[in-house]
C-alpha atoms as a PDB file:
ATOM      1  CA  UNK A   1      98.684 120.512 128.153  1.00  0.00           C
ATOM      2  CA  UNK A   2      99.189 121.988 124.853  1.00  0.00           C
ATOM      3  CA  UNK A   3     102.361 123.854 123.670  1.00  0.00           C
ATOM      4  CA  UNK A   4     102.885 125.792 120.292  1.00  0.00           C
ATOM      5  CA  UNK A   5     105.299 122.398 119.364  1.00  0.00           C
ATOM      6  CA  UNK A   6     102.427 120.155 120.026  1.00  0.00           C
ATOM      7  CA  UNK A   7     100.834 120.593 115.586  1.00  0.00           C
ATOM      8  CA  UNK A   8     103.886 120.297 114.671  1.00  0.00           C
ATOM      9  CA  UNK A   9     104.296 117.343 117.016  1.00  0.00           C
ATOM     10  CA  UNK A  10     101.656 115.421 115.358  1.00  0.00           C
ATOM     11  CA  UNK A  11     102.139 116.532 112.416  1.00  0.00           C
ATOM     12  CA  UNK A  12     105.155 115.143 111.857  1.00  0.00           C
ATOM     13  CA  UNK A  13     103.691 111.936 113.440  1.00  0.00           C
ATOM     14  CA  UNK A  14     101.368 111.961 111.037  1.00  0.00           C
ATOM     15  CA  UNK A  15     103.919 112.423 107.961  1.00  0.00           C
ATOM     16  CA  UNK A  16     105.694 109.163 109.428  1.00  0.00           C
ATOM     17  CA  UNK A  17     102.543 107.040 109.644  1.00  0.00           C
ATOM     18  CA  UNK A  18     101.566 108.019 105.869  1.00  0.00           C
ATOM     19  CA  UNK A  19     105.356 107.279 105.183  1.00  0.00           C
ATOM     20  CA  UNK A  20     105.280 103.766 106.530  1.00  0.00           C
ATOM     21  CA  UNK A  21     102.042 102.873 105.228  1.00  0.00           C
ATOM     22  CA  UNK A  22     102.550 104.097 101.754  1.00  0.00           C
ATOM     23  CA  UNK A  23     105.566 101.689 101.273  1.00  0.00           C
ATOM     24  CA  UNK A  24     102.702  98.477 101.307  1.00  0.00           C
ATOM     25  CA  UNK A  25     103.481  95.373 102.807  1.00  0.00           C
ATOM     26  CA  UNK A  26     107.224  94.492 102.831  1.00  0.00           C
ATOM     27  CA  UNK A  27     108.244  91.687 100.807  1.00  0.00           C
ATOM     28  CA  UNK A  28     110.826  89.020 100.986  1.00  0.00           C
ATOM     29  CA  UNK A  29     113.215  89.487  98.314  1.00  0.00           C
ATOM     30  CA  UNK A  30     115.024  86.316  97.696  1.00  0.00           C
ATOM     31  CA  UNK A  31     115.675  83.606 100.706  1.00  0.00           C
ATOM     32  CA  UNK A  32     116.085  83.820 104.107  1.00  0.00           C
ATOM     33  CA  UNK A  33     119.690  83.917 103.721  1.00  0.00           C
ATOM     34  CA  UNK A  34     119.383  87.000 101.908  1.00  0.00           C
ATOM     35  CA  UNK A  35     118.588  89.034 104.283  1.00  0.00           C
ATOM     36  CA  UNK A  36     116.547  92.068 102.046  1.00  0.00           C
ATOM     37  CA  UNK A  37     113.016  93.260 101.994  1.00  0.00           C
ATOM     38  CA  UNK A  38     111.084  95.394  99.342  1.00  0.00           C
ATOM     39  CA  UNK A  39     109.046  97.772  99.728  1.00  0.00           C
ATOM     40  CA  UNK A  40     105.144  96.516  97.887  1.00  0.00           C
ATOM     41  CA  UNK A  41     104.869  99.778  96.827  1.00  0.00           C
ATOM     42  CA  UNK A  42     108.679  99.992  94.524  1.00  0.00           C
ATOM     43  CA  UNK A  43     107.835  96.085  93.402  1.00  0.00           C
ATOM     44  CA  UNK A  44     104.349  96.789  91.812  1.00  0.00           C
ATOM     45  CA  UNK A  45     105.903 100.134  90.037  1.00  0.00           C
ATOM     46  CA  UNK A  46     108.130  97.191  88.328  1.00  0.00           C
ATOM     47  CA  UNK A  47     105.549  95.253  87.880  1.00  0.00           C
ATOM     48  CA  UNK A  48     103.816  97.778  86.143  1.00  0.00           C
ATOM     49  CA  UNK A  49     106.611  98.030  83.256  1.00  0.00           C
ATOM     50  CA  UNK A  50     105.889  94.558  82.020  1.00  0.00           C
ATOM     51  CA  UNK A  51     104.035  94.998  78.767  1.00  0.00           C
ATOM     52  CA  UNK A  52     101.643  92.647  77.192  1.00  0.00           C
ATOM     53  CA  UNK A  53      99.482  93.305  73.762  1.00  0.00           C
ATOM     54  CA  UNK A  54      95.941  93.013  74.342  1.00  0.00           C
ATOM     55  CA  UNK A  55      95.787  93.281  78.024  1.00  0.00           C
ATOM     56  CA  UNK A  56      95.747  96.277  80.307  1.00  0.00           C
ATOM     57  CA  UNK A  57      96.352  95.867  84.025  1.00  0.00           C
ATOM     58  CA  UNK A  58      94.545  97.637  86.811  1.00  0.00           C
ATOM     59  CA  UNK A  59      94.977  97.218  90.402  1.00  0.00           C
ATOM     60  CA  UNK A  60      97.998  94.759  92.016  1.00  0.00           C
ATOM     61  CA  UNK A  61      98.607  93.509  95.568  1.00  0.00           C
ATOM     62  CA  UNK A  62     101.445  91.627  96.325  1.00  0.00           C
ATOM     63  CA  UNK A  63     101.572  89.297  99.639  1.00  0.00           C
ATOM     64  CA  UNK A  64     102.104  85.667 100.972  1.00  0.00           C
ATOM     65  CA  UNK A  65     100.991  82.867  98.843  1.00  0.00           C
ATOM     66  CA  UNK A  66      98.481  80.692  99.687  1.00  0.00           C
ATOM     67  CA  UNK A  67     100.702  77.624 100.589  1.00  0.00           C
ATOM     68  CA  UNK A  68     103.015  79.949 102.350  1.00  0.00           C
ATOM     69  CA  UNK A  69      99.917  80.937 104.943  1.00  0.00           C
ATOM     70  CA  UNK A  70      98.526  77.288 105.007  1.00  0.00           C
ATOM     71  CA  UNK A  71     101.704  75.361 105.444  1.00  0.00           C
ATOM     72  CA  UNK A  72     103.231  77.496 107.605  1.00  0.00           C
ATOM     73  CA  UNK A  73     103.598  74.728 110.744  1.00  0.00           C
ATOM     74  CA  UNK A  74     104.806  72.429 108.432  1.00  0.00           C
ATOM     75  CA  UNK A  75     107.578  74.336 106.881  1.00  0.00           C
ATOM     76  CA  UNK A  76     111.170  73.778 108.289  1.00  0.00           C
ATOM     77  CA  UNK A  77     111.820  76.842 108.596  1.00  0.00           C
ATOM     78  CA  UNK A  78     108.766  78.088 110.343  1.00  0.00           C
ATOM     79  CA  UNK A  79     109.565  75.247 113.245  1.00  0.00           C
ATOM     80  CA  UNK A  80     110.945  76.622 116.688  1.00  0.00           C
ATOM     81  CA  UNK A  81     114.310  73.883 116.253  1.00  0.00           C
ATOM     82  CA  UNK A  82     115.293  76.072 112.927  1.00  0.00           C
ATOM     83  CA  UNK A  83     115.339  78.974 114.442  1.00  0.00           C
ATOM     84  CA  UNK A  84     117.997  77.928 116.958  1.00  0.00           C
ATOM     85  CA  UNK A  85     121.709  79.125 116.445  1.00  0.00           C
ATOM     86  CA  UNK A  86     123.869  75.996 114.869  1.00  0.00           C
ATOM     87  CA  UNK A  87     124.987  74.153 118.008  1.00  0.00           C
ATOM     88  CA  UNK A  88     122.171  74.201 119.687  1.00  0.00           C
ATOM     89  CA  UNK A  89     119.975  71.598 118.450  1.00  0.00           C
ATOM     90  CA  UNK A  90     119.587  72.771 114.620  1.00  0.00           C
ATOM     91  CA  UNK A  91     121.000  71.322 111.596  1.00  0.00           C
ATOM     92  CA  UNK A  92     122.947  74.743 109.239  1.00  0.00           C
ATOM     93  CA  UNK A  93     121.429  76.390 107.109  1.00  0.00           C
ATOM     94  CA  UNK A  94     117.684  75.940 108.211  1.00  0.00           C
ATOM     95  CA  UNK A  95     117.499  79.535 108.975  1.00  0.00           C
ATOM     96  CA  UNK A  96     114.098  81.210 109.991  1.00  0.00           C
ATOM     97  CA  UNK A  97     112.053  84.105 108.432  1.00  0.00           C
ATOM     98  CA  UNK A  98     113.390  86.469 111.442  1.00  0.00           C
ATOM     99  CA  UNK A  99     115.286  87.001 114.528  1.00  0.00           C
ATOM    100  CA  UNK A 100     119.259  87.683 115.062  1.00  0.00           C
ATOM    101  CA  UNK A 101     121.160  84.525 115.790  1.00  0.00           C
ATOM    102  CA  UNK A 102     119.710  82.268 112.894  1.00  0.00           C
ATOM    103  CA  UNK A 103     122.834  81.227 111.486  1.00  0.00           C
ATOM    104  CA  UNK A 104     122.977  80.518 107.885  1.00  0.00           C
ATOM    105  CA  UNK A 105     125.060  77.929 105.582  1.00  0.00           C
ATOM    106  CA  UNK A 106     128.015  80.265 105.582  1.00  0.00           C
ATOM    107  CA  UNK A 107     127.920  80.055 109.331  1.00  0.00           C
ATOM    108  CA  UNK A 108     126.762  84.341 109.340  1.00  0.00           C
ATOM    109  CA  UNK A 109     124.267  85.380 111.415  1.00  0.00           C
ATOM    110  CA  UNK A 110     120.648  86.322 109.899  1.00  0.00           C
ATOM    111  CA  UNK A 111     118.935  89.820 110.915  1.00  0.00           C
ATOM    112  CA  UNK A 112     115.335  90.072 111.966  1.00  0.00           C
ATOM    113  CA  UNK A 113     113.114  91.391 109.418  1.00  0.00           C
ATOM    114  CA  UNK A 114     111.795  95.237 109.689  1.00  0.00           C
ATOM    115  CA  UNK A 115     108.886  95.727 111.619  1.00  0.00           C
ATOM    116  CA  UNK A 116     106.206  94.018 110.307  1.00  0.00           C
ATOM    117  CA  UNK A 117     108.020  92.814 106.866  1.00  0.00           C
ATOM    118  CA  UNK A 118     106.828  89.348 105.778  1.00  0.00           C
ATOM    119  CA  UNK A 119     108.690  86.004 106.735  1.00  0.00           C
ATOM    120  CA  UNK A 120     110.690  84.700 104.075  1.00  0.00           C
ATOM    121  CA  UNK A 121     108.438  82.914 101.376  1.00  0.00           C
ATOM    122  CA  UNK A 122     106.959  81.925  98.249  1.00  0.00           C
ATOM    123  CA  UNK A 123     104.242  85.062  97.305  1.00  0.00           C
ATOM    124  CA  UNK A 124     101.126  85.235  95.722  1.00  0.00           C
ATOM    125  CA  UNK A 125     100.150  88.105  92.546  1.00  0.00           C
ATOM    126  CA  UNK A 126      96.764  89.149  92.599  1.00  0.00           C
ATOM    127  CA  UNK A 127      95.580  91.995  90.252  1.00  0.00           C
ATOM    128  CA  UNK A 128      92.703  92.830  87.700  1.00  0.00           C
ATOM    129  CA  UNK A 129      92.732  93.694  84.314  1.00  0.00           C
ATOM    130  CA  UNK A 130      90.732  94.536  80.990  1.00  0.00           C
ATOM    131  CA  UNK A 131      91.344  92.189  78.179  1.00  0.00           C
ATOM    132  CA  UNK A 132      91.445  92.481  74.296  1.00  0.00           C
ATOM    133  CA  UNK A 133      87.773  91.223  73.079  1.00  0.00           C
ATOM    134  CA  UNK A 134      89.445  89.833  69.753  1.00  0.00           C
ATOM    135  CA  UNK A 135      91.765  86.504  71.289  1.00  0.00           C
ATOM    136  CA  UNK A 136      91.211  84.165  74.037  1.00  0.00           C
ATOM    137  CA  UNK A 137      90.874  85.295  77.408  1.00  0.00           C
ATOM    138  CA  UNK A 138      93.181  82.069  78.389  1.00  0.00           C
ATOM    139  CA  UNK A 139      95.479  83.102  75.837  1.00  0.00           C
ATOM    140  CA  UNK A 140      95.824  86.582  77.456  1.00  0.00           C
ATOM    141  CA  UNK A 141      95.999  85.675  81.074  1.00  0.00           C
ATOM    142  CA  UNK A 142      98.751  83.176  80.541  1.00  0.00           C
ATOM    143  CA  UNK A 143     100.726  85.667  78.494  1.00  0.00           C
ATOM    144  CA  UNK A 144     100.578  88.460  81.343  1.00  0.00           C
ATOM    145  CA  UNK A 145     100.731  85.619  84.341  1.00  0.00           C
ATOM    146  CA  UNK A 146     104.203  84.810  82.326  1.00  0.00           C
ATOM    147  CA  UNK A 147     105.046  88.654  82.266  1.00  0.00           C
ATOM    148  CA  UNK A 148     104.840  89.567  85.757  1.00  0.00           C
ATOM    149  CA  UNK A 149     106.448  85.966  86.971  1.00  0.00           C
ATOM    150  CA  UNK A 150     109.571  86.977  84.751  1.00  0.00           C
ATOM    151  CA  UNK A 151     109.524  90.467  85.537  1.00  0.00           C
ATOM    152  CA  UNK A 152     109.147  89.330  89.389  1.00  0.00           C
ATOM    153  CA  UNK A 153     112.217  87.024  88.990  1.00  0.00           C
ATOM    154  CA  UNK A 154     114.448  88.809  86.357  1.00  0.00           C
ATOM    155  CA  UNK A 155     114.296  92.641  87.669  1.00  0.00           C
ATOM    156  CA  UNK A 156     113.243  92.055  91.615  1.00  0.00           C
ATOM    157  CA  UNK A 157     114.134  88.389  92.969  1.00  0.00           C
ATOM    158  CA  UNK A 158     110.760  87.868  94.115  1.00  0.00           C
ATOM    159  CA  UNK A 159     109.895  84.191  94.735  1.00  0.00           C
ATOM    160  CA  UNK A 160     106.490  84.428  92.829  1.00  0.00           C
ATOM    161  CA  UNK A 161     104.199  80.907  93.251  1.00  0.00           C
ATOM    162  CA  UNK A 162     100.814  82.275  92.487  1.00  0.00           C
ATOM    163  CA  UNK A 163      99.282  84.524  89.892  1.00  0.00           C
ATOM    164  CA  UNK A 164      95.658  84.971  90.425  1.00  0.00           C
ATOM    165  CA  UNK A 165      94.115  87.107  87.663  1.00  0.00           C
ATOM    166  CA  UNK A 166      90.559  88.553  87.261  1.00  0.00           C
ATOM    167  CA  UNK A 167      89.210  89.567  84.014  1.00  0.00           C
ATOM    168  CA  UNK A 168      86.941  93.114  84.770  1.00  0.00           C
ATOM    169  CA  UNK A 169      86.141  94.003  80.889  1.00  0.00           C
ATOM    170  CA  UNK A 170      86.121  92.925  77.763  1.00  0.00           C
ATOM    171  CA  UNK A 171      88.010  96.403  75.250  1.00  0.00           C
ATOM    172  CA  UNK A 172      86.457  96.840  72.308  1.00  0.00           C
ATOM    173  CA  UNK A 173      89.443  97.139  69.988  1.00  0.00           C
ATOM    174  CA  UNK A 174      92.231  95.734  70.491  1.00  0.00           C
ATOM    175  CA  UNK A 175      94.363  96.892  73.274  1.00  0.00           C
ATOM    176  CA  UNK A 176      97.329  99.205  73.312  1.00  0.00           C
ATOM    177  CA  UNK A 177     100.908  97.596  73.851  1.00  0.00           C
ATOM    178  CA  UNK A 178     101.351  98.148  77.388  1.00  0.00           C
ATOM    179  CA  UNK A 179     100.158  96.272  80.559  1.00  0.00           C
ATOM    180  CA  UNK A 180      99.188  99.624  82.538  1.00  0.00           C
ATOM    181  CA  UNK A 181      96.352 102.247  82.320  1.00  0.00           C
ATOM    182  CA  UNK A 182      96.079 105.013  84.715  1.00  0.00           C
ATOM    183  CA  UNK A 183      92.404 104.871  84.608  1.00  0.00           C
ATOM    184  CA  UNK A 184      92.247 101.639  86.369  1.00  0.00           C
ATOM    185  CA  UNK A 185      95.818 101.869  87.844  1.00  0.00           C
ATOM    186  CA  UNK A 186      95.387 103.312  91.664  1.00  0.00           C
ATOM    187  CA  UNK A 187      96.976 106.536  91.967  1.00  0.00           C
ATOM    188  CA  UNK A 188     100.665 106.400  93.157  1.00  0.00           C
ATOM    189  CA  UNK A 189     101.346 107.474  97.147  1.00  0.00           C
ATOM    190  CA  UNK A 190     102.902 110.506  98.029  1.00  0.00           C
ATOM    191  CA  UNK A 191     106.559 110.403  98.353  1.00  0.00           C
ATOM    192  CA  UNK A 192     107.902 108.125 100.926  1.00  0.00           C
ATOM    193  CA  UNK A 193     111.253 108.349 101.120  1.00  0.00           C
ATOM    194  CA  UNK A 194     113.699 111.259 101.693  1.00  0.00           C
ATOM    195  CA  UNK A 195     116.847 110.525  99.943  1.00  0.00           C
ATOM    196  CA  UNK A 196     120.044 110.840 101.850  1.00  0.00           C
ATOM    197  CA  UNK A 197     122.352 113.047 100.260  1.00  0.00           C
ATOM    198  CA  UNK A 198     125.115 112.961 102.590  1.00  0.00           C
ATOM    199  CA  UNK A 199     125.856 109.510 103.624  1.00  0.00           C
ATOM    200  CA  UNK A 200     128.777 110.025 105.978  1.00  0.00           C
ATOM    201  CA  UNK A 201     126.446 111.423 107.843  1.00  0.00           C
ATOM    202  CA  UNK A 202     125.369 107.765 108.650  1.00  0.00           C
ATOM    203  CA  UNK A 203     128.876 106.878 109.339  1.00  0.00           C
ATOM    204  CA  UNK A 204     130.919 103.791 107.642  1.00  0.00           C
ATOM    205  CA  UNK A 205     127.595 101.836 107.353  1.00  0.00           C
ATOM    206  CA  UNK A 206     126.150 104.408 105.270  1.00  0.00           C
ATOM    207  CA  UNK A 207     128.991 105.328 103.103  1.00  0.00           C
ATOM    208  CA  UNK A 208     129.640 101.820 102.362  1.00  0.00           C
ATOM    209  CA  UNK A 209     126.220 101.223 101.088  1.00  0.00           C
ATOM    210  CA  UNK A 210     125.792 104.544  99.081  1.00  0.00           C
ATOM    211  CA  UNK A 211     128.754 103.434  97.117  1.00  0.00           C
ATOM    212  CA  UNK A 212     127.439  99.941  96.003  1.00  0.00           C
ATOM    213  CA  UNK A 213     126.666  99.911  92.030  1.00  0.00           C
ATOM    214  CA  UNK A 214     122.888 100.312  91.995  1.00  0.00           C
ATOM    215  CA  UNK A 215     122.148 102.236  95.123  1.00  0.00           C
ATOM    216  CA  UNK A 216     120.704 105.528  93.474  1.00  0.00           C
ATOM    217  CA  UNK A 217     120.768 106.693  97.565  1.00  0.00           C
ATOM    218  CA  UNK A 218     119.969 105.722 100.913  1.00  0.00           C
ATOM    219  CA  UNK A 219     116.150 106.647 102.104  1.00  0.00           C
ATOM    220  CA  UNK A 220     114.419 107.018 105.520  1.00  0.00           C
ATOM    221  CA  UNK A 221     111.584 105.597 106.056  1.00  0.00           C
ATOM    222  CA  UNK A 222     111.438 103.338 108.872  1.00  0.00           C
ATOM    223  CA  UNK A 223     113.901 105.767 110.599  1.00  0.00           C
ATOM    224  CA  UNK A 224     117.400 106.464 110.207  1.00  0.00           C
ATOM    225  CA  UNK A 225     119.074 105.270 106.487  1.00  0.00           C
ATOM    226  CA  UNK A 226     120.926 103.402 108.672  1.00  0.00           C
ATOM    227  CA  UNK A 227     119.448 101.759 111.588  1.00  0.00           C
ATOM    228  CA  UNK A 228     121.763  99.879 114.024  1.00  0.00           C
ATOM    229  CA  UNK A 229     120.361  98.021 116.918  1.00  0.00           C
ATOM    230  CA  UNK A 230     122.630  95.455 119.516  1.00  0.00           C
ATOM    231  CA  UNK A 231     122.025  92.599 117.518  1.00  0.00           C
ATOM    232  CA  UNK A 232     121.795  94.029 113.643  1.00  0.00           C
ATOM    233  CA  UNK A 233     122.292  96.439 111.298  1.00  0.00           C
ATOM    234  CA  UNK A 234     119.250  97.716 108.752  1.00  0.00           C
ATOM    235  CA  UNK A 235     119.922  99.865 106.116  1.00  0.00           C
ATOM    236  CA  UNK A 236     117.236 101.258 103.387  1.00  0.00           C
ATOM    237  CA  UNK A 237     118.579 101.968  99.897  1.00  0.00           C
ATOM    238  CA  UNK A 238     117.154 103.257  96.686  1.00  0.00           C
ATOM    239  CA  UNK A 239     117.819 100.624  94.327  1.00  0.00           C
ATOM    240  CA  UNK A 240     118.331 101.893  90.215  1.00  0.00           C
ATOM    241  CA  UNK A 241     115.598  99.909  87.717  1.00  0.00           C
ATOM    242  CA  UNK A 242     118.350  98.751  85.378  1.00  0.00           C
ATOM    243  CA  UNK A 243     119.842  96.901  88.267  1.00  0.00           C
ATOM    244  CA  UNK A 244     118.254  93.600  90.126  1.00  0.00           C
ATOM    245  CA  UNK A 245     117.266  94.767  92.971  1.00  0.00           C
ATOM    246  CA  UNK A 246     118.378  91.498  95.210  1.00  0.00           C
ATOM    247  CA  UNK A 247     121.317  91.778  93.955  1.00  0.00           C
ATOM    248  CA  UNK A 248     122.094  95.349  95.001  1.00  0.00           C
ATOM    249  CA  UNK A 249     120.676  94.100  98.036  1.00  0.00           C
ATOM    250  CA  UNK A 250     123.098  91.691  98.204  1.00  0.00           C
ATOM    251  CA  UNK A 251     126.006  93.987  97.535  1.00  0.00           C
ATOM    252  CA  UNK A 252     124.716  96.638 100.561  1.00  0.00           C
ATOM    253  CA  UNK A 253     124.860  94.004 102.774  1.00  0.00           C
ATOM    254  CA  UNK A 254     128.772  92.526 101.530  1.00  0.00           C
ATOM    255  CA  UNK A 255     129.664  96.297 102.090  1.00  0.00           C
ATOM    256  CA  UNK A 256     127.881  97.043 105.636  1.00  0.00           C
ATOM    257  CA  UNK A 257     129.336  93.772 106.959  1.00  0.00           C
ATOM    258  CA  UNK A 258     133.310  94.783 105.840  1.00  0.00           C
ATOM    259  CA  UNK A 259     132.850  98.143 106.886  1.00  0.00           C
ATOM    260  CA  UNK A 260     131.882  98.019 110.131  1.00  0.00           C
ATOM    261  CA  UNK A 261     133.550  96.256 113.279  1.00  0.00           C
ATOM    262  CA  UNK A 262     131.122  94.898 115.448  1.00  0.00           C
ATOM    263  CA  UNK A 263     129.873  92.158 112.697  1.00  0.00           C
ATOM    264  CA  UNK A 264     126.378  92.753 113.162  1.00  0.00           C
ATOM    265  CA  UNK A 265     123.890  90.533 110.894  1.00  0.00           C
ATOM    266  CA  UNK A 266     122.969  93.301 108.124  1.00  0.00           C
ATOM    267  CA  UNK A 267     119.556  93.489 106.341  1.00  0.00           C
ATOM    268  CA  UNK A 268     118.385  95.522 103.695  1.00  0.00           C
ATOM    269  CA  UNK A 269     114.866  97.002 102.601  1.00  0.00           C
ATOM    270  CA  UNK A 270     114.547  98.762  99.728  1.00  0.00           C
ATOM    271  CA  UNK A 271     111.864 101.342  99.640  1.00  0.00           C
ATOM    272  CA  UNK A 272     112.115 102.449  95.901  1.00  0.00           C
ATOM    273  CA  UNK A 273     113.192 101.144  92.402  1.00  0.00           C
ATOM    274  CA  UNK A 274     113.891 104.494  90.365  1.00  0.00           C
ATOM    275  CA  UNK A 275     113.475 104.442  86.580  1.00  0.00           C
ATOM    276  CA  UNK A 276     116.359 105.781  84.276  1.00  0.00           C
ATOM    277  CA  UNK A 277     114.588 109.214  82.374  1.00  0.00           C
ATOM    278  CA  UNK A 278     113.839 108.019  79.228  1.00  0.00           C
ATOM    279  CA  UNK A 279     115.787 109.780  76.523  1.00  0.00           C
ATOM    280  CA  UNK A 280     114.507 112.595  74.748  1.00  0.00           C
ATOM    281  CA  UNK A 281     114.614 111.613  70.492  1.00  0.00           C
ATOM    282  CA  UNK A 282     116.444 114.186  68.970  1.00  0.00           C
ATOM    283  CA  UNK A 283     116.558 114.330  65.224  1.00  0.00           C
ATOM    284  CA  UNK A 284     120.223 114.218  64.440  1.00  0.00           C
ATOM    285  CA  UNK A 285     121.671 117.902  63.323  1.00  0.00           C
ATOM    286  CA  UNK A 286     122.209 118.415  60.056  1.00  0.00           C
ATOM    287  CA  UNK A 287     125.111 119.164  58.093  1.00  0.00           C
ATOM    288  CA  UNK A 288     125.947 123.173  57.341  1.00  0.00           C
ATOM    289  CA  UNK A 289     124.575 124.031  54.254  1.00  0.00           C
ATOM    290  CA  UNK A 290     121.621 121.655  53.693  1.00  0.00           C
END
């Protein structure tokens, strides 16, 4: 049976599937003791900014490294014993990539990840990209492999262990200094996230996190800003570009934990690093008279 609702129904079912499959695959940011996910999406848009003369980067996935898939029975981590609450058979600290009642080092609980985020890993770059014709192609692969490995670490806390880099064409003159072209770039999703304005709406949880230095607001994505379940708290932030964004991570999840009662593990996925505007140059006024 069909009712007027029904369009706008699945519509809006629609609208959340786009949503959720614009943000990419969600990454680990940091260790499993850190509890945060990123959103593949917000990390290549960093990515992007690195610059490098001579070479101009097209298209950039982000996802598991190779040893990460490979090794993956091996691990510690990854074995059933680790992911067993301390007292029950598992040495601290040997967290797994997911599931409430992994206890960590500090003797807190870890949170599951977000439906379908990655397991806590090393990951693997791969991405294409024109090179200047004038200077070693070696010379310019190692020079932007070293860019987006720094930029990875320094601006994200991504654990990055492999860089795998095609060359696509050869530029004719040498290239501009910048590590992007739209051209070759592919062209940014839709918006994903609606920003929260009013985070008491999500109660303590939300309020807390909104206030942490480097949360430009809380998003919904996945659901709710703040999602609270019996055995964890998730909560997805906007995290500012001139802030690391495991560290803000970090902070959200300080602030959820002291704010609220029950003591649920807390995770964190951030959906979008937002660029500062740049500022407009302004020739300086001039003195009256001249």
């Amino acid at each position: 049976m069909t009712t007027e609702r029904s369009p706008q129904r699945a519509d809006g079912w629609t609208a959340a599937v786009r949503q959720r499959l614009g943000l990419g695959r969600l990454l680990p940011l940091g260790g499993a003791v850190d509890g945060a996910w990123i959103a593949e999406t917000a990390a290549a848009s960093v990515l992007r900014g690195a610059t490098v003369e001579g070479a101009v980067l097209g298209t950039l996935r982000i996802g598991p490294a190779r040893e990460a898939t490979t090794g993956a029975e091996t691990r510690p981590e990854t074995r059933p014993e680790a992911l067993r609450p301390v007292g029950t058979g598992s040495p601290a600290g040997t967290g797994g990539p997911a599931g409430a009642g992994v206890v960590a080092g500090a003797g807190l609980a870890l949170p599951p990840a977000p439906p379908s985020g990655l397991p806590p890993g090393p990951l693997r770059i791969e991405a294409e990209f024109r090179a200047a014709g004038d200077r070693p192609l070696p010379d310019s692969a190692a020079a932007l492999r070293a860019a987006l490995v720094t930029a990875a670490a320094a601006r994200l806390g991504l654990e990055i262990a492999e860089v795998d880099l095609r060359v696509t064409a050869l530029l004719d003159d040498a290239a501009p200094d910048q590590v992007t072209d739209g051209a070759d770039a592919p062209s940014p999703p839709a918006p994903v996230a609606e920003a929260s304005t009013k985070a008491e709406a999500e109660g303590p949880a939300g309020e807390a996190a909104a206030a942490v230095p480097g949360v430009v607001s809380l998003t919904r994505v996945l659901g709710g800003a703040v999602h609270t379940a019996q055995d964890h708290i998730r909560v997805e932030v906007a995290t500012a570009g001139d802030h690391r964004a495991l560290d803000v991570a970090r902070s959200v999840r300080t602030a959820v934990s002291a704010a609220t009662a029950d003591r649920l593990p807390v995770s964190v996925l951030v959906t979008d690093v937002v660029e500062a505007p740049r500022a407009s140059r302004q020739r300086p006024a001039l003195p009256a008279g001249r």
